[in-house]
PDB file of N, CA and C in Angstrom:
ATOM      1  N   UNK A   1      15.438 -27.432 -21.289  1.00  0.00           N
ATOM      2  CA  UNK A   1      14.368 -28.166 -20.623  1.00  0.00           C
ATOM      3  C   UNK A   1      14.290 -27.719 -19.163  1.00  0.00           C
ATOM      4  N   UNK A   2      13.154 -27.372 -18.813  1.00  0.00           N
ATOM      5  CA  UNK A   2      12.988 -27.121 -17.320  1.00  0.00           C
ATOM      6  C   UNK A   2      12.992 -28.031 -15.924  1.00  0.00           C
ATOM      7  N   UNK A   3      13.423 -28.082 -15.481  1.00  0.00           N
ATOM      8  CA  UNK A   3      13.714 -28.763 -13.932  1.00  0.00           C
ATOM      9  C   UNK A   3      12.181 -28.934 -13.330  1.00  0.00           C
ATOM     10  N   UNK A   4      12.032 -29.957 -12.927  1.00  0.00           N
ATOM     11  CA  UNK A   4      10.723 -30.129 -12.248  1.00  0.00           C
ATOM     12  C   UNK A   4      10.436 -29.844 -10.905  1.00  0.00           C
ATOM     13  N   UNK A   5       9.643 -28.787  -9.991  1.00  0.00           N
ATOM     14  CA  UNK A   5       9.271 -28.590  -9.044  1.00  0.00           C
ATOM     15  C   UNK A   5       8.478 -29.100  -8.443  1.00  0.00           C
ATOM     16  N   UNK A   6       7.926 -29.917  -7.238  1.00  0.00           N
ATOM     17  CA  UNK A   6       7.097 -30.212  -6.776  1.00  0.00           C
ATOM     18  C   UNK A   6       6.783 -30.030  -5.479  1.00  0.00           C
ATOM     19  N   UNK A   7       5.531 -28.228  -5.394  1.00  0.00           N
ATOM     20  CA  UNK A   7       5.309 -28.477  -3.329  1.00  0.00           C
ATOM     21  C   UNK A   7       4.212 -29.074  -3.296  1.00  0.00           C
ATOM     22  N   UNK A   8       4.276 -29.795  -1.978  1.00  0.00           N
ATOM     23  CA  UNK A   8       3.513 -30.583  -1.682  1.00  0.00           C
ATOM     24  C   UNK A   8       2.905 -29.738  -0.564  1.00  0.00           C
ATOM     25  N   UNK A   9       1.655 -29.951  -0.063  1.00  0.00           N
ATOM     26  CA  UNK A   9       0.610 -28.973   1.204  1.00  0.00           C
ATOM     27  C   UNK A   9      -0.196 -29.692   1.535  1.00  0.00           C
ATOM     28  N   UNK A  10      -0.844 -29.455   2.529  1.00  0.00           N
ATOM     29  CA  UNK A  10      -2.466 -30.023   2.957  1.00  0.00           C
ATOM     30  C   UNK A  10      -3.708 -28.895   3.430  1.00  0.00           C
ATOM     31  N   UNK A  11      -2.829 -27.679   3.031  1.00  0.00           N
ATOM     32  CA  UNK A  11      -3.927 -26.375   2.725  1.00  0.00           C
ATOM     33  C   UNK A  11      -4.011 -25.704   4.053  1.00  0.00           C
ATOM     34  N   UNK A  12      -3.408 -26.031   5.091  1.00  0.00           N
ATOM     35  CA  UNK A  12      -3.221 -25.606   6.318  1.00  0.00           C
ATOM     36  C   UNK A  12      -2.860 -23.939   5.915  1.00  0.00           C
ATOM     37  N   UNK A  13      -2.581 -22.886   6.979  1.00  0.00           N
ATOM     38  CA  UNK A  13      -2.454 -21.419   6.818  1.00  0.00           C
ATOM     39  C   UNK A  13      -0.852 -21.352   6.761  1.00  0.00           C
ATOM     40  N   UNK A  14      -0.082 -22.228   7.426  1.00  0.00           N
ATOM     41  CA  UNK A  14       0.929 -22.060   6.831  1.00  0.00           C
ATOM     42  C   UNK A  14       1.820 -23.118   5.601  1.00  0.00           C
ATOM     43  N   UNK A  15       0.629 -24.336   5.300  1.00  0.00           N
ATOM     44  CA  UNK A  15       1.452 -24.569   4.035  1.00  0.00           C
ATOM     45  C   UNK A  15       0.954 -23.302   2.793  1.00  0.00           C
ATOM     46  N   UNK A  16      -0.311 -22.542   3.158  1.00  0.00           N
ATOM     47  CA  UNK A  16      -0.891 -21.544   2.020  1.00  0.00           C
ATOM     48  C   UNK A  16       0.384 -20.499   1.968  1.00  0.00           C
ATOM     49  N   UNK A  17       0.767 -19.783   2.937  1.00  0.00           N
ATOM     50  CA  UNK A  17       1.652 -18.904   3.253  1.00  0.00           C
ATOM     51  C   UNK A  17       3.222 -19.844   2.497  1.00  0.00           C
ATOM     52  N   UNK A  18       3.688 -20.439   2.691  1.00  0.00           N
ATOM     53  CA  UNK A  18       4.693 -21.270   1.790  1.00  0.00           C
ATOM     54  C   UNK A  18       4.511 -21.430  -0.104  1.00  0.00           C
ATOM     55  N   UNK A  19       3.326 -21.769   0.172  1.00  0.00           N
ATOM     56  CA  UNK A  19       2.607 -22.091  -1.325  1.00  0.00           C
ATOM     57  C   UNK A  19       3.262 -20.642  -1.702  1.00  0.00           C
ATOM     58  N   UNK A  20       2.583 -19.647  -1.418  1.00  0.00           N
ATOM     59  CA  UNK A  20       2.938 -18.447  -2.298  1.00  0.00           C
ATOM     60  C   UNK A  20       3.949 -17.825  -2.057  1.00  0.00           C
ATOM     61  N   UNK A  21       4.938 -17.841  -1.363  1.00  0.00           N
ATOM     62  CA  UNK A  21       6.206 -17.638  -1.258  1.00  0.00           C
ATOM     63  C   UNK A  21       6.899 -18.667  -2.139  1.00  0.00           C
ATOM     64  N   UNK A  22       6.883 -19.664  -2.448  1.00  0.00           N
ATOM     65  CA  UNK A  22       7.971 -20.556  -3.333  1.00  0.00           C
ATOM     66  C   UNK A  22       7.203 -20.219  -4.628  1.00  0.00           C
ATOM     67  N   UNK A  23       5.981 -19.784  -4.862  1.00  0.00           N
ATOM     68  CA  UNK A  23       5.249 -19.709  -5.840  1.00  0.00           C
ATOM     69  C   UNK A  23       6.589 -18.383  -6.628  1.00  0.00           C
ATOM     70  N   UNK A  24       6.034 -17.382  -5.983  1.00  0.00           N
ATOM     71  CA  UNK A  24       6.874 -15.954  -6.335  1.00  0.00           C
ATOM     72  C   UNK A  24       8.380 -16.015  -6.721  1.00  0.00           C
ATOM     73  N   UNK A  25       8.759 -17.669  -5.650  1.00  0.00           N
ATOM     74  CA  UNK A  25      10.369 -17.184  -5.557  1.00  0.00           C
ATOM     75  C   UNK A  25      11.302 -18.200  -6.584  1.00  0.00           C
ATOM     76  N   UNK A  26      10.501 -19.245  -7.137  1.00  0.00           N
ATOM     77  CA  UNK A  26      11.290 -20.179  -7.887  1.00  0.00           C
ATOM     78  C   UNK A  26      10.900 -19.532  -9.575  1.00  0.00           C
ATOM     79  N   UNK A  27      12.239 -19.437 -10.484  1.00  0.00           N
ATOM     80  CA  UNK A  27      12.127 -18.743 -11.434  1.00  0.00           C
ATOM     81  C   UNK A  27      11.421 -20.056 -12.536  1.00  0.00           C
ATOM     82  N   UNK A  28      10.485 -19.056 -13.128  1.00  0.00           N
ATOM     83  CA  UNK A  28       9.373 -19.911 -13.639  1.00  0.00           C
ATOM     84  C   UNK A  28      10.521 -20.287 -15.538  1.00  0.00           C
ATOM     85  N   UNK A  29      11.240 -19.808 -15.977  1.00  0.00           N
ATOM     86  CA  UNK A  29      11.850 -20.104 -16.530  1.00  0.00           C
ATOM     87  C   UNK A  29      12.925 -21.071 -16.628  1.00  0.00           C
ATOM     88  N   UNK A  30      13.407 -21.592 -15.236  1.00  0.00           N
ATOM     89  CA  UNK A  30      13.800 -22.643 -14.433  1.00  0.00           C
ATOM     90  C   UNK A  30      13.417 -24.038 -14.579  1.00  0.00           C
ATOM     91  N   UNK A  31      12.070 -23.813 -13.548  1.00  0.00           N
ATOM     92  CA  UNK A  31      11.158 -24.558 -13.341  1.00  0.00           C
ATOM     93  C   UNK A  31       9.778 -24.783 -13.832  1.00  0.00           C
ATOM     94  N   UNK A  32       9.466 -26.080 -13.737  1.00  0.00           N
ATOM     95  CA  UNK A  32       7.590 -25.917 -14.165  1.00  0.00           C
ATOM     96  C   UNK A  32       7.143 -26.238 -12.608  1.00  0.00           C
ATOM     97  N   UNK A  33       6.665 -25.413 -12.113  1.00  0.00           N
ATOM     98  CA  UNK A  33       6.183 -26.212 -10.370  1.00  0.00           C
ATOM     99  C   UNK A  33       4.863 -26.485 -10.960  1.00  0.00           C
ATOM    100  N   UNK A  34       4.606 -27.570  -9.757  1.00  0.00           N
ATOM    101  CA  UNK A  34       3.349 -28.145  -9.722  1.00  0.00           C
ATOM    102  C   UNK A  34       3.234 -28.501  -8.238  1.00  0.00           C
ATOM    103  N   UNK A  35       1.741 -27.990  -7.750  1.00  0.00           N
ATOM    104  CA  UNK A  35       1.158 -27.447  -6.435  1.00  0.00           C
ATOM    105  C   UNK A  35       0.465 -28.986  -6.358  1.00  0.00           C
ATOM    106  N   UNK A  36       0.249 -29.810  -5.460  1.00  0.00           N
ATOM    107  CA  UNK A  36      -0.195 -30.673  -4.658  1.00  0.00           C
ATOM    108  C   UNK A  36      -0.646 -30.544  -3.677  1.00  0.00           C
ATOM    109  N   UNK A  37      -2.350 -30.355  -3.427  1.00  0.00           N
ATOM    110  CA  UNK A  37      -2.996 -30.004  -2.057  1.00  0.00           C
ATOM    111  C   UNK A  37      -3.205 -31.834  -1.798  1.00  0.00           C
ATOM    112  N   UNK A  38      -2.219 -32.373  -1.002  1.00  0.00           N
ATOM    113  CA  UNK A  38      -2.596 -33.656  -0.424  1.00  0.00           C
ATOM    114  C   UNK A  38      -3.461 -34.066  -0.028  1.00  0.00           C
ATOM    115  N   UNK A  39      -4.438 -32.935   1.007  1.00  0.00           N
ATOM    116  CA  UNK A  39      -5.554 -33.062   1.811  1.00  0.00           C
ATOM    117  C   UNK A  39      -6.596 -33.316   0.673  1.00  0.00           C
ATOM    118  N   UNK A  40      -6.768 -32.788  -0.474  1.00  0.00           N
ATOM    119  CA  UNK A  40      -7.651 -33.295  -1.611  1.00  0.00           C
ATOM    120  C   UNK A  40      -7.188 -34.306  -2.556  1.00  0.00           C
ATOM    121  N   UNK A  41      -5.902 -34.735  -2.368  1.00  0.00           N
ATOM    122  CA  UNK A  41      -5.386 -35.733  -3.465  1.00  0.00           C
ATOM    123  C   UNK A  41      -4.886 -36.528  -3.116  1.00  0.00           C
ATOM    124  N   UNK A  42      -5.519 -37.290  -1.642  1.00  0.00           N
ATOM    125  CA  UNK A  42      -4.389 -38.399  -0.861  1.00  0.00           C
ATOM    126  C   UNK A  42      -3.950 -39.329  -1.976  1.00  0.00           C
ATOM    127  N   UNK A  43      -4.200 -39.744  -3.159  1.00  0.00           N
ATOM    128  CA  UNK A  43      -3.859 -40.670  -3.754  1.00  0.00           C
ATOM    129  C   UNK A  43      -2.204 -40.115  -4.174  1.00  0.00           C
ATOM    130  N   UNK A  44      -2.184 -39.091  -3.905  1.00  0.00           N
ATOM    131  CA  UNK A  44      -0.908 -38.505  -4.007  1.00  0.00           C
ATOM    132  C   UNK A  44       0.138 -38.884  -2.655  1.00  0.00           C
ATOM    133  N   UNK A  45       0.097 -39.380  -2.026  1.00  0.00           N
ATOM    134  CA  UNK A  45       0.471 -39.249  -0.855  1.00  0.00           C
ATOM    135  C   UNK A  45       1.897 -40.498  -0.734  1.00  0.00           C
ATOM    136  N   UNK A  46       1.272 -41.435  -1.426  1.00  0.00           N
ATOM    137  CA  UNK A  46       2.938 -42.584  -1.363  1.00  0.00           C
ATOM    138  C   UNK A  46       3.709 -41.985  -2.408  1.00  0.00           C
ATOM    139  N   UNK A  47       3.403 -40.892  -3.394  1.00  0.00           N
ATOM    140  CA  UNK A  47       3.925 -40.131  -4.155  1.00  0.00           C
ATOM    141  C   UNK A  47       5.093 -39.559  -3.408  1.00  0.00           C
ATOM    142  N   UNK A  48       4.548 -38.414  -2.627  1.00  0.00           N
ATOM    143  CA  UNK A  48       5.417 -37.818  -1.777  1.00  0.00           C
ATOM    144  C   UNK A  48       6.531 -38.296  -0.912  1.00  0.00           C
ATOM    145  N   UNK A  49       5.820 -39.804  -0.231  1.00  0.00           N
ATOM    146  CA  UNK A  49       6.702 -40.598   0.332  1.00  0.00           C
ATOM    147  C   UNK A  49       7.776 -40.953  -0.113  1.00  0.00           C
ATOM    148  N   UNK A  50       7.479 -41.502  -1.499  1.00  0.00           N
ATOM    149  CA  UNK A  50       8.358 -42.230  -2.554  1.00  0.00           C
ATOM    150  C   UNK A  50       9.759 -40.755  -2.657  1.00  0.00           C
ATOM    151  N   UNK A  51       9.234 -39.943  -2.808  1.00  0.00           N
ATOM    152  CA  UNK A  51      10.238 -38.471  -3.073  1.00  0.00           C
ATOM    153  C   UNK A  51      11.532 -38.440  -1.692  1.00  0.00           C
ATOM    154  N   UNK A  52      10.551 -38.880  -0.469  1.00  0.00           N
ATOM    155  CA  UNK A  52      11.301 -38.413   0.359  1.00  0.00           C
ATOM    156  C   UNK A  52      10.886 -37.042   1.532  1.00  0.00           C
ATOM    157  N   UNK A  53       9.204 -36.741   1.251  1.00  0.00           N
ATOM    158  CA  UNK A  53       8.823 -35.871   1.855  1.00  0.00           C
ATOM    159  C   UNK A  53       8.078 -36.494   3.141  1.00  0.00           C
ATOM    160  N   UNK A  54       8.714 -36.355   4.131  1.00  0.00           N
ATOM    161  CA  UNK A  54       7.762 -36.488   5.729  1.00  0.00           C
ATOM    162  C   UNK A  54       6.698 -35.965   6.215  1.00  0.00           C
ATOM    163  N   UNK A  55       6.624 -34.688   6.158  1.00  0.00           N
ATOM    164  CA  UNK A  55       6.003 -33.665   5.954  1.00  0.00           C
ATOM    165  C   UNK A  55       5.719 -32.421   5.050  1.00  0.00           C
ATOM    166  N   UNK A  56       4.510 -31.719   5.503  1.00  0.00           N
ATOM    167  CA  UNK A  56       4.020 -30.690   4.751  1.00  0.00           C
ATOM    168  C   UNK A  56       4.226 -29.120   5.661  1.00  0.00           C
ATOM    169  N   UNK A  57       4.463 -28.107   4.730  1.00  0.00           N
ATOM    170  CA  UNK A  57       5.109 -28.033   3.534  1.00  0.00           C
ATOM    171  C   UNK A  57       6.357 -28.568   3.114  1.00  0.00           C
ATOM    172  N   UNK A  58       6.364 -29.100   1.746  1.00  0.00           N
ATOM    173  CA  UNK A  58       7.753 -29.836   1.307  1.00  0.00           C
ATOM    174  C   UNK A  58       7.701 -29.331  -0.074  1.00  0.00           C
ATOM    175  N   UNK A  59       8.895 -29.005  -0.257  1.00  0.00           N
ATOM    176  CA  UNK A  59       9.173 -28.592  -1.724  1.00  0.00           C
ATOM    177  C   UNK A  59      10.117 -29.750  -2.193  1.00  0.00           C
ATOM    178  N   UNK A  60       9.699 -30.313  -3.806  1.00  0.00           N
ATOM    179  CA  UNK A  60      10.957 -31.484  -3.749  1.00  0.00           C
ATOM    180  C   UNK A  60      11.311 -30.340  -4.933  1.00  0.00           C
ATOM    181  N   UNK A  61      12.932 -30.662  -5.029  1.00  0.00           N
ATOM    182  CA  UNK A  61      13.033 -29.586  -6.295  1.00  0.00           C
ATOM    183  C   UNK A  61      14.261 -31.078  -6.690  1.00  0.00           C
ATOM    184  N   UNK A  62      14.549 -31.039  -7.885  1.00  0.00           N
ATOM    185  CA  UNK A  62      15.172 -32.511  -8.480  1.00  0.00           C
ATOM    186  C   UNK A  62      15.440 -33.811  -7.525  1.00  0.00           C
ATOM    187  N   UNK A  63      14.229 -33.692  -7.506  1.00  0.00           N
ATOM    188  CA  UNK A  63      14.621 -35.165  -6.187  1.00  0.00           C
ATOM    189  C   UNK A  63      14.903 -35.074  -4.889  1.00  0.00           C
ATOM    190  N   UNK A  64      14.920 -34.213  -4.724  1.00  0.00           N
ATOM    191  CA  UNK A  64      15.755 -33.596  -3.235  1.00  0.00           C
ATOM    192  C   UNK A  64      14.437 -32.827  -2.626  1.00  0.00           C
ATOM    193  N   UNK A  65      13.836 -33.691  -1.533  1.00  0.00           N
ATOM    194  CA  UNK A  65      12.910 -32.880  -0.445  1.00  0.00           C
ATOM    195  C   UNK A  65      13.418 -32.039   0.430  1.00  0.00           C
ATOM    196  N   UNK A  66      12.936 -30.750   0.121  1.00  0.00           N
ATOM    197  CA  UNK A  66      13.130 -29.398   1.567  1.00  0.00           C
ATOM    198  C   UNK A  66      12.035 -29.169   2.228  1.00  0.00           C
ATOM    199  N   UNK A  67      11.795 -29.492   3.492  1.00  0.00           N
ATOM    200  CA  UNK A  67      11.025 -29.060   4.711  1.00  0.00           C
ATOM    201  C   UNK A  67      10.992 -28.018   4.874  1.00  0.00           C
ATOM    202  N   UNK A  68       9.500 -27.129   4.790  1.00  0.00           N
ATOM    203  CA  UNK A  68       9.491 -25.924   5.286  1.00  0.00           C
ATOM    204  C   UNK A  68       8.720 -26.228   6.088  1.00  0.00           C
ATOM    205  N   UNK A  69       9.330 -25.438   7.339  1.00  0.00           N
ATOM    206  CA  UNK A  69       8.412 -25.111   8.485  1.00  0.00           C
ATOM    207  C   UNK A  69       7.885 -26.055   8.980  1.00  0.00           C
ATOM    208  N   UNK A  70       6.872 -26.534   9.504  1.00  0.00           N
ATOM    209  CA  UNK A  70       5.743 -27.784   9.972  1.00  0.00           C
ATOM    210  C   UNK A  70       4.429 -27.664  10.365  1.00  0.00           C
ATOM    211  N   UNK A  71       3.686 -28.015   9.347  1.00  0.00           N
ATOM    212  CA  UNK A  71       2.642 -28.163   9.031  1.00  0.00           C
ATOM    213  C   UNK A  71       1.806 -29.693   9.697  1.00  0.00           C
ATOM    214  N   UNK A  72       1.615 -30.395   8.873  1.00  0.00           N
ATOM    215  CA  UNK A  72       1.395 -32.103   9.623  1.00  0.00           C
ATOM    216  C   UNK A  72       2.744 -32.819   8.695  1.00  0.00           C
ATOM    217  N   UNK A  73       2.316 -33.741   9.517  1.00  0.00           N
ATOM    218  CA  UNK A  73       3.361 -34.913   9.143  1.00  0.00           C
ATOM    219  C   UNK A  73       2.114 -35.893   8.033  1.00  0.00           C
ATOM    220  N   UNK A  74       3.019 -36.647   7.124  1.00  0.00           N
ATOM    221  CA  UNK A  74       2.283 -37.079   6.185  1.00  0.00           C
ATOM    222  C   UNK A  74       1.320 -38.224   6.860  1.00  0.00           C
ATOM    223  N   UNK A  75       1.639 -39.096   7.499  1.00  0.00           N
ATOM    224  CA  UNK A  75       0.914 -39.828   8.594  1.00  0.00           C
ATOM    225  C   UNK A  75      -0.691 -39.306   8.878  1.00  0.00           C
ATOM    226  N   UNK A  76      -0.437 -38.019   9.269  1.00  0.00           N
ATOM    227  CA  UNK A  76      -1.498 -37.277   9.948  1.00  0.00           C
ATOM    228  C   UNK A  76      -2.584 -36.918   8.812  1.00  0.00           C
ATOM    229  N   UNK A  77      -1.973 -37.329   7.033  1.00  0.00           N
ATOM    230  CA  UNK A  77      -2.985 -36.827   6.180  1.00  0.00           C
ATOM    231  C   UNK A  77      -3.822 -37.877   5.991  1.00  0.00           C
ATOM    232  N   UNK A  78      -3.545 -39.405   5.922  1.00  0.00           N
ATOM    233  CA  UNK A  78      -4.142 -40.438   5.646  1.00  0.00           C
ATOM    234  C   UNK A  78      -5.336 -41.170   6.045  1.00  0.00           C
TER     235      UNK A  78
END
């Protein structure tokens, strides 16, 4: 069974630049990722919270949020 991936973005140039770098780099045999553009899916957004993500880009990979870089803060999507 595969491990669940989840990045989260708001489509900014560097959550896009992240997007396709974790895209390429997490083994798809691993994982099933699933891409979340927040900025179009705020209903997603206490989602992310609930995970543990502050900001965007955030990769949660089993529960566990990793911050890449800084993009906005989730605050700033709402």
């Amino acid at each position: 069974m595969k491990a669940k991936a989840t990045f989260y973005h708001a489509g900014c140039p560097v959550c896009i630049s992240a997007e396709q770098t974790v895209a390429q780099a997490l083994d798809p045999n691993r994982y099933e990722l699933e891409i979340t553009h927040l900025g179009e899916h705020k209903e997603k957004i206490a989602e992310a919270q609930a995970k543990g993500v502050q900001s965007v880009p955030a990769l949660v990979l089993d529960n566990q949020p990793f911050h890449i870089n800084f993009g906005a803060a989730l605050a700033d999507l709402t």
